[in-house]
N, C-alpha and C. Protein backbone atom coordinates (compact mmCIF):
# COMPACT_ATOMS: atom_id res chain seq x y z
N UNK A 1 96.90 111.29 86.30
CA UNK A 1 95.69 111.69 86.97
C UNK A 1 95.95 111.97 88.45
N UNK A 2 96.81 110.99 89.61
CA UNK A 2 96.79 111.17 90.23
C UNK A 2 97.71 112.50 90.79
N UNK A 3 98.73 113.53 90.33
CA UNK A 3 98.86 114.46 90.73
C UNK A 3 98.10 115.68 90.40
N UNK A 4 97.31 115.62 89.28
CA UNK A 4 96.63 116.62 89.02
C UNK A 4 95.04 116.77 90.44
N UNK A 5 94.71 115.09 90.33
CA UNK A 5 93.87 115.35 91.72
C UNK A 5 94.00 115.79 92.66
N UNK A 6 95.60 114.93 93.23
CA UNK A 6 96.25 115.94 94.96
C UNK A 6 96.74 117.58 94.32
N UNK A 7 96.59 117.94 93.33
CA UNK A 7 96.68 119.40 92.94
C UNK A 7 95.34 120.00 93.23
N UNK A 8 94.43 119.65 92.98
CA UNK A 8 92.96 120.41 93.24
C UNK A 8 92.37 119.73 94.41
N UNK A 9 93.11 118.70 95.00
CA UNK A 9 91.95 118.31 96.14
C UNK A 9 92.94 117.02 96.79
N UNK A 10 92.33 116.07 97.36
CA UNK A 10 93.19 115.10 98.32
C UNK A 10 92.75 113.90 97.47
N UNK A 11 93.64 112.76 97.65
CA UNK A 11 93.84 111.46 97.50
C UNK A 11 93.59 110.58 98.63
N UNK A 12 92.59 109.82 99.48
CA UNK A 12 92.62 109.12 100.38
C UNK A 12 92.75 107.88 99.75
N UNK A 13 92.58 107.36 98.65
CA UNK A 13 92.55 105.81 98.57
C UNK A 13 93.27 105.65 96.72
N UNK A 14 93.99 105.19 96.83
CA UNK A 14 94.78 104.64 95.42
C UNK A 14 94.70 103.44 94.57
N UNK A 15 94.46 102.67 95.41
CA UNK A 15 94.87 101.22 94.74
C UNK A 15 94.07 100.06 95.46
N UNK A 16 93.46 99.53 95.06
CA UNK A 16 92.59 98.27 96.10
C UNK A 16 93.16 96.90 95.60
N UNK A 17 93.16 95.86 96.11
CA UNK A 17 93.41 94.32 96.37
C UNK A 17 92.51 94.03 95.36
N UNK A 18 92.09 94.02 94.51
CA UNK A 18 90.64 93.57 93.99
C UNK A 18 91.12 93.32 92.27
N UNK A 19 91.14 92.30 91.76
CA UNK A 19 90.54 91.53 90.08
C UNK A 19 89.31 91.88 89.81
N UNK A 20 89.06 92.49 88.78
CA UNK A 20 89.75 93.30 87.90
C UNK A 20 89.25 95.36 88.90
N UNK A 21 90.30 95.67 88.80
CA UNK A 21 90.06 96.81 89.33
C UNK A 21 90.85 97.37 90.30
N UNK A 22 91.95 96.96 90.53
CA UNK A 22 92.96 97.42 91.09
C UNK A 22 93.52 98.95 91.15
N UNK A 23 93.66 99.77 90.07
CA UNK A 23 93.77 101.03 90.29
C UNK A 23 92.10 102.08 90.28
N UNK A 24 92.10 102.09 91.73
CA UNK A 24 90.75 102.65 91.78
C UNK A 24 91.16 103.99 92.73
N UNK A 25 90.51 105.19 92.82
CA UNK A 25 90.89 106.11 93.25
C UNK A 25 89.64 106.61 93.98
N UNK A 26 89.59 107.41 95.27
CA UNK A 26 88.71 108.12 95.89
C UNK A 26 88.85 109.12 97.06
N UNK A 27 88.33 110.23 96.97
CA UNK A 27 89.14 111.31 97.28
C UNK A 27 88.23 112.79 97.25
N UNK A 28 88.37 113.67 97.86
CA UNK A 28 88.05 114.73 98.16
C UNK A 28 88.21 115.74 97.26
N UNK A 29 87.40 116.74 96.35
CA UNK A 29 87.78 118.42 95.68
C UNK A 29 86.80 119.41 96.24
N UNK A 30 87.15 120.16 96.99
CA UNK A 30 86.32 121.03 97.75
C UNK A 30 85.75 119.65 98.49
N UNK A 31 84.21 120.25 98.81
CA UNK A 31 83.15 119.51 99.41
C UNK A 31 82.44 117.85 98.45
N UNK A 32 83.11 118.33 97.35
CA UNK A 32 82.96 116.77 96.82
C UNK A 32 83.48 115.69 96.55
N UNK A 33 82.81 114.74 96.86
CA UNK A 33 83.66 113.39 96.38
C UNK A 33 83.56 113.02 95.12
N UNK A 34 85.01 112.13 95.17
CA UNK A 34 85.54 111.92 93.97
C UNK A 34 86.26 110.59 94.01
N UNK A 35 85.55 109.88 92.61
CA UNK A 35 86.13 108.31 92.74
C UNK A 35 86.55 108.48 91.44
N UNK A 36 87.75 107.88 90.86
CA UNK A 36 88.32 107.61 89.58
C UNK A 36 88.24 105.99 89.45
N UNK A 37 87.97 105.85 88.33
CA UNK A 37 87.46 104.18 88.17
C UNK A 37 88.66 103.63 86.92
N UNK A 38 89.30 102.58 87.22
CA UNK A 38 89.88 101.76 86.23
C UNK A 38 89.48 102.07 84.51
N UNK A 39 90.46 102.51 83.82
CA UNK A 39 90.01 102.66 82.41
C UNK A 39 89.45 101.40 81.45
N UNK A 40 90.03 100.25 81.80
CA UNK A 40 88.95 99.05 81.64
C UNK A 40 87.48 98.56 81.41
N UNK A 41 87.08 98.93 80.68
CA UNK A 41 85.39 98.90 80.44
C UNK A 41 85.25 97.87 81.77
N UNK A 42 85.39 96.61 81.94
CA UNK A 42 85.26 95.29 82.86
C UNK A 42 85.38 95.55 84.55
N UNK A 43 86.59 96.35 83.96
CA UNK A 43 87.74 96.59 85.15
C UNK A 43 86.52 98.26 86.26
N UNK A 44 85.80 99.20 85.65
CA UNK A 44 85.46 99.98 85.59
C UNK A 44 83.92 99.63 86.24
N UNK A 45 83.45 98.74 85.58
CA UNK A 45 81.68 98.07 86.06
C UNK A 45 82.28 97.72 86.88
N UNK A 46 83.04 96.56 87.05
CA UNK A 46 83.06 96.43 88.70
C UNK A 46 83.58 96.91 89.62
N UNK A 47 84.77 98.14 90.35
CA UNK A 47 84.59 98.25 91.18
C UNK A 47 83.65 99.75 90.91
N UNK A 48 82.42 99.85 90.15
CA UNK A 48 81.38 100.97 90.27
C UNK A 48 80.36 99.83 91.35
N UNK A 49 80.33 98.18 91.14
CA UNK A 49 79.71 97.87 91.89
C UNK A 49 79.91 97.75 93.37
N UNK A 50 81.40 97.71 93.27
CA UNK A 50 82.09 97.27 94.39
C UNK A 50 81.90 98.72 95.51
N UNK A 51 82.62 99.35 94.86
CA UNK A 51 82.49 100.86 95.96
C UNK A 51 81.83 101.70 95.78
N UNK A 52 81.44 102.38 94.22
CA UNK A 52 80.53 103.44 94.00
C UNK A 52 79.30 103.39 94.20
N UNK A 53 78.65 102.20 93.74
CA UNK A 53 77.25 102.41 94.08
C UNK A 53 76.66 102.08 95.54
N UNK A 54 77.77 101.51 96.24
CA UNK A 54 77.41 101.58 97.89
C UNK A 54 77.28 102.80 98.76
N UNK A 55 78.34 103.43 98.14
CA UNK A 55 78.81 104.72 98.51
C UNK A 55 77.43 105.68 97.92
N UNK A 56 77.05 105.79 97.03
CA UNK A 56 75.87 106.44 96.51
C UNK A 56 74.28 106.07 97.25
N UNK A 57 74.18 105.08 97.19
CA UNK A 57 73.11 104.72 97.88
C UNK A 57 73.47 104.97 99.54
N UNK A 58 74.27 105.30 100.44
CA UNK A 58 74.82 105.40 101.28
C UNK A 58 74.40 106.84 101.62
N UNK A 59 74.94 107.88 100.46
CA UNK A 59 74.49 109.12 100.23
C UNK A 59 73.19 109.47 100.27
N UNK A 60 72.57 108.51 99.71
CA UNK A 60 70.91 108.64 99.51
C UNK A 60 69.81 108.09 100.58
N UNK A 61 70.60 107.82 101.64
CA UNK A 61 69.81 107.70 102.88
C UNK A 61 69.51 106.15 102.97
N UNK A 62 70.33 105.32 101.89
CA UNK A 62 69.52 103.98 101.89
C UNK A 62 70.36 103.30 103.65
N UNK A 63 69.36 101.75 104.08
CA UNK A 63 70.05 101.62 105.14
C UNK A 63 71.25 100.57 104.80
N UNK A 64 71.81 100.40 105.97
CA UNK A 64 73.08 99.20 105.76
C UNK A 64 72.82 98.32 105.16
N UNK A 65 71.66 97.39 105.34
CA UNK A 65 71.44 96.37 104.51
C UNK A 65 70.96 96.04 103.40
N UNK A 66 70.38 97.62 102.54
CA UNK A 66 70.67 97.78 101.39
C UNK A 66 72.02 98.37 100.56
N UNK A 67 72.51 98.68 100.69
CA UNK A 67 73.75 99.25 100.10
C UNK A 67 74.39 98.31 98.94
N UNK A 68 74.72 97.02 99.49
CA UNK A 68 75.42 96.42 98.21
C UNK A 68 74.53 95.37 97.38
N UNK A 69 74.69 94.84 96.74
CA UNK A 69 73.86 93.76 96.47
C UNK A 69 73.67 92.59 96.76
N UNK A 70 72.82 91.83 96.61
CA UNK A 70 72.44 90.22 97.43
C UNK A 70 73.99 89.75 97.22
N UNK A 71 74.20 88.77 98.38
CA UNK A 71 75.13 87.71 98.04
C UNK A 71 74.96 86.92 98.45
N UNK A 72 74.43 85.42 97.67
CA UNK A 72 74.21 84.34 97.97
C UNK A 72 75.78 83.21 97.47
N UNK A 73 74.94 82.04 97.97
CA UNK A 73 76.28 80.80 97.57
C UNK A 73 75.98 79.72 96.27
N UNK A 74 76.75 79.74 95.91
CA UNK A 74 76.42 78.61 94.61
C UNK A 74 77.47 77.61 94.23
N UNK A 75 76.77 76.67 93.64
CA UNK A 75 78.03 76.00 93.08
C UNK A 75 78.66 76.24 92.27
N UNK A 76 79.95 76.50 92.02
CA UNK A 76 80.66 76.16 90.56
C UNK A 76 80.89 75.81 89.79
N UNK A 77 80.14 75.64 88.42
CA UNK A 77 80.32 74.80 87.56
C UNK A 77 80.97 73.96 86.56
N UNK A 78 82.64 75.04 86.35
CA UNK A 78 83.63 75.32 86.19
C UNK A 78 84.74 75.40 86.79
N UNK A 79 85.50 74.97 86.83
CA UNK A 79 87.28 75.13 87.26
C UNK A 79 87.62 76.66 87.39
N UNK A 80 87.87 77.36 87.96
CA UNK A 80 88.76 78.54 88.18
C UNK A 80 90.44 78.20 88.09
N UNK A 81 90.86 79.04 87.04
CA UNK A 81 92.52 78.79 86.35
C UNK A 81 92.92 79.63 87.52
N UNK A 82 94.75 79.50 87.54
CA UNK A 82 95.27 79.70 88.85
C UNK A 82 95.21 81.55 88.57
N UNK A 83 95.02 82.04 89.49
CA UNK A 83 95.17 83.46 89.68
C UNK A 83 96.16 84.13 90.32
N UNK A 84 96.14 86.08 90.43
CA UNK A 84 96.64 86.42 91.43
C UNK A 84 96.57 86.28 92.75
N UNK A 85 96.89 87.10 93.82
CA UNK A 85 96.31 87.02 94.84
C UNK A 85 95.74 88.09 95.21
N UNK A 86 94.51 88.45 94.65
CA UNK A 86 93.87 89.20 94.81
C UNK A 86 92.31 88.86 95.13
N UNK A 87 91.45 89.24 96.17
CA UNK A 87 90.20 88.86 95.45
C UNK A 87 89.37 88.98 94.41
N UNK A 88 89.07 87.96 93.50
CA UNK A 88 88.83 87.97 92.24
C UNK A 88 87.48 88.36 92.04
N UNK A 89 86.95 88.98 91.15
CA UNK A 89 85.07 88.84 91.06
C UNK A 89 85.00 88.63 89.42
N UNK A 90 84.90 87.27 89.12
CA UNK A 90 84.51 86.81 87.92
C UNK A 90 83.17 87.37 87.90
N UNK A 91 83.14 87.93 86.37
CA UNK A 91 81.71 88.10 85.40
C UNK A 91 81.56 86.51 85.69
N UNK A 92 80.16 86.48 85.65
CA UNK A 92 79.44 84.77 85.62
C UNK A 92 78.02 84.78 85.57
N UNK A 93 77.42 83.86 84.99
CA UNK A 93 76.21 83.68 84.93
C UNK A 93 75.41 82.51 85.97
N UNK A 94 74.74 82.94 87.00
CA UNK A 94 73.88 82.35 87.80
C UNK A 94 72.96 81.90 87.43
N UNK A 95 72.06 80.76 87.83
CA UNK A 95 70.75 80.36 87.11
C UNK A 95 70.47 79.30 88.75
N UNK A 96 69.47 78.91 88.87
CA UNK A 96 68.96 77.84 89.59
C UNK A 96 68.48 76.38 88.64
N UNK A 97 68.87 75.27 89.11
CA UNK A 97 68.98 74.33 88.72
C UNK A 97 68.86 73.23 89.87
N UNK A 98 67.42 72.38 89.94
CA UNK A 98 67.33 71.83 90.93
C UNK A 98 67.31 71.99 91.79
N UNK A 99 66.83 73.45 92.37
CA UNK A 99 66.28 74.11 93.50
C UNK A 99 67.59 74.55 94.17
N UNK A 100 68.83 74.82 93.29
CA UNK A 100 69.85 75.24 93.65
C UNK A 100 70.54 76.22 93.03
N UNK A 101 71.54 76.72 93.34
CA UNK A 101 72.11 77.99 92.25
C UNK A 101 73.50 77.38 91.73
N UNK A 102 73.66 77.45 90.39
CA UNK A 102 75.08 77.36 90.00
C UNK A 102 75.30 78.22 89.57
N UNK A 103 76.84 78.56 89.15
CA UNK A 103 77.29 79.54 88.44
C UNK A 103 78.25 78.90 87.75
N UNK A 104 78.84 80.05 86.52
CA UNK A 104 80.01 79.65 85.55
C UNK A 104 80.31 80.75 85.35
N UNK A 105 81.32 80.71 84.65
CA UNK A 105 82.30 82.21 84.18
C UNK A 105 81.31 82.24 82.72
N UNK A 106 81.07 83.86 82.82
CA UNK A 106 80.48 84.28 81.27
C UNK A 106 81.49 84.81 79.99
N UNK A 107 82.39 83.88 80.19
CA UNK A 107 83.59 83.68 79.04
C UNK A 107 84.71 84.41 78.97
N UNK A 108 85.64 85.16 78.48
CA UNK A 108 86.80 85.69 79.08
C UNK A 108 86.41 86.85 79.84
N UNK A 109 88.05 86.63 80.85
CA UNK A 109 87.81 87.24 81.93
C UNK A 109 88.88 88.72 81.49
N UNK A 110 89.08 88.80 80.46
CA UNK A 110 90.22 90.44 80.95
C UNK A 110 89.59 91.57 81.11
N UNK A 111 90.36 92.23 81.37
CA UNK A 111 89.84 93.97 81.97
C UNK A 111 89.00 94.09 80.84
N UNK A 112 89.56 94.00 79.41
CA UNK A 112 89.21 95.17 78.78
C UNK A 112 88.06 94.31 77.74
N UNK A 113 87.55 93.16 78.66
CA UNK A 113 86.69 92.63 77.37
C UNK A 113 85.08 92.61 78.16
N UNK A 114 84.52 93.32 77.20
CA UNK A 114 82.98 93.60 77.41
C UNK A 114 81.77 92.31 77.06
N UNK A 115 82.62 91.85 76.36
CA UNK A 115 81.72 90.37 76.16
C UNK A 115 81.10 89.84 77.43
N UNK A 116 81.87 89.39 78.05
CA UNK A 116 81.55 89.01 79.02
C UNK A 116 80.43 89.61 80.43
N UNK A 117 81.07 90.88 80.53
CA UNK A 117 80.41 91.50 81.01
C UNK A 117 78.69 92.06 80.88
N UNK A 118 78.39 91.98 79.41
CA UNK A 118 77.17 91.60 79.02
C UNK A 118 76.45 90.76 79.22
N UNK A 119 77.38 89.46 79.11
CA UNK A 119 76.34 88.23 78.91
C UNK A 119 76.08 87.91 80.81
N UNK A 120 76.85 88.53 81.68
CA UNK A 120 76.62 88.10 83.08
C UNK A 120 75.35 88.91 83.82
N UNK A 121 75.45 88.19 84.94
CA UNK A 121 73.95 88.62 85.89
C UNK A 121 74.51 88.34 87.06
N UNK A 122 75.86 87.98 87.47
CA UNK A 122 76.38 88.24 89.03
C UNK A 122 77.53 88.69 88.60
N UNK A 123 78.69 87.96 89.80
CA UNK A 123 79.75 88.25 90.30
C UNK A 123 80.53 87.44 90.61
N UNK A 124 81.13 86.54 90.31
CA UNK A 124 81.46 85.19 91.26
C UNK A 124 82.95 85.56 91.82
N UNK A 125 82.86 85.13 92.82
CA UNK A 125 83.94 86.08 94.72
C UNK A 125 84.42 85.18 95.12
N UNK A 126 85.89 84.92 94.47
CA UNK A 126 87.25 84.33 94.81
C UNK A 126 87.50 84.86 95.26
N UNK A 127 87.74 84.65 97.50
CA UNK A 127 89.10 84.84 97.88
C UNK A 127 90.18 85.25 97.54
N UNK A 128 91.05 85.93 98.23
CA UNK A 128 92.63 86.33 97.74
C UNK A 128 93.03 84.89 98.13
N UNK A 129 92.68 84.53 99.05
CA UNK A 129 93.50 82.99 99.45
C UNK A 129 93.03 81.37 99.27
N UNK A 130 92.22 81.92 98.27
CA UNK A 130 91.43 80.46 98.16
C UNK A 130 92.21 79.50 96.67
N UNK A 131 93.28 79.93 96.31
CA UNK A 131 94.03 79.89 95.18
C UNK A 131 93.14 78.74 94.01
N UNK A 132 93.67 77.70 93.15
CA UNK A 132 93.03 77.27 92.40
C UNK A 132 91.23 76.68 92.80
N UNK A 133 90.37 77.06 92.07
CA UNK A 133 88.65 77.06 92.56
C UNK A 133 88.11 75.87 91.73
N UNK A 134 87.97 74.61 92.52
CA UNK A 134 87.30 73.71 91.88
C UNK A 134 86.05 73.50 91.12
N UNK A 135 85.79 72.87 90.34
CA UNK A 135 84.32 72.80 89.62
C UNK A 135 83.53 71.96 90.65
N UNK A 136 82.21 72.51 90.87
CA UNK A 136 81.90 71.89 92.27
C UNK A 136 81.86 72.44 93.79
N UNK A 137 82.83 73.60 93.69
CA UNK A 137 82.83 74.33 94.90
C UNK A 137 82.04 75.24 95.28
N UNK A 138 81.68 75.33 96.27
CA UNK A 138 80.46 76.01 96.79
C UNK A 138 81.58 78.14 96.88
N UNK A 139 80.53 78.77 96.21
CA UNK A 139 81.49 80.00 96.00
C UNK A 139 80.38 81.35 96.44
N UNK A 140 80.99 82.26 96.54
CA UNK A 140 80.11 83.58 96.69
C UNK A 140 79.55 83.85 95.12
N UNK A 141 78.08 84.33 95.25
CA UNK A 141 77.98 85.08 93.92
C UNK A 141 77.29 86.87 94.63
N UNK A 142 77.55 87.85 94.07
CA UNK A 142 77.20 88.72 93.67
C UNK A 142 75.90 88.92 93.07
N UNK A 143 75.03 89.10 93.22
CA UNK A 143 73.37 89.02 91.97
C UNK A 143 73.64 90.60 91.25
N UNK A 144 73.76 90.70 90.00
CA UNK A 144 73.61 92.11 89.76
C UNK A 144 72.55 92.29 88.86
N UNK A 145 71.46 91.69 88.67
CA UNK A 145 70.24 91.98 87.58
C UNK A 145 68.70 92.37 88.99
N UNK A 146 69.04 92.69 89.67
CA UNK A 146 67.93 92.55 90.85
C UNK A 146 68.31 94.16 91.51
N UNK A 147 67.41 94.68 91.92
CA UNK A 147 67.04 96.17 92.58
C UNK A 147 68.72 97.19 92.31
């Protein structure tokens, strides 16, 4: 894919730091932009949340502080297994509980599994450097069932 793109148009961005979604592409043909998304069903939803739909709403006149979606803090309810070093965005399911938010992983995490990705309603946002994530730890979530 990627020489046929710098054949009809430019390549500014290749590859991002980011679980699951690492080969992500975005780039110029004529006057339009152009993002290539991870073939990963998993891998593919998220960075559409991560960069495309900021970038779109961006397009559409929305302001800065709409663009991405809420990110609040929650607890962890669950252990996070050791990872890359990448920042991670676990599928997970948020809920409030005692006037608080927890989260958990919404069951396996690979690129190419949609299960998960169904059953979730955030994002949960491991650090590249925060390496093994305790059950209990206060973590970023993502909200993705809201505007």
């Amino acid at each position: 894919m990627k020489p046929a793109v710098e054949k009809l148009g430019r390549l500014d961005l290749w590859r991002v730091a980011v679980k699951p979604g690492k080969p992500l592409a975005f780039g110029r043909i004529g006057a339009a932009l152009f993002f290539g998304l991870p073939g990963n069903p998993a891998s593919a939803l998220v960075t559409f949340e991560l960069f495309v739909r900021p970038a779109l709403r961006r397009l559409a006149g929305r302001p800065d502080h709409d663009l991405r979606r809420p990110e609040l803090r929650a607890r962890l309810l669950e252990p996070n297994p050791p990872r890359a070093r990448r920042r991670e965005y676990v599928r997970a399911v948020t809920s409030a509980e005692a006037g608080h938010l927890v989260t958990r992983p919404a069951g396996a995490q690979g690129s190419a599994s949609l299960t998960s990705m169904a059953g979730a309603n955030s994002l949960c946002v491991l650090p590249e450097d925060a390496g093994d994530v305790a059950a209990g730890s206060d973590v970023g979530v993502l909200l993705l069932d809201c505007g």
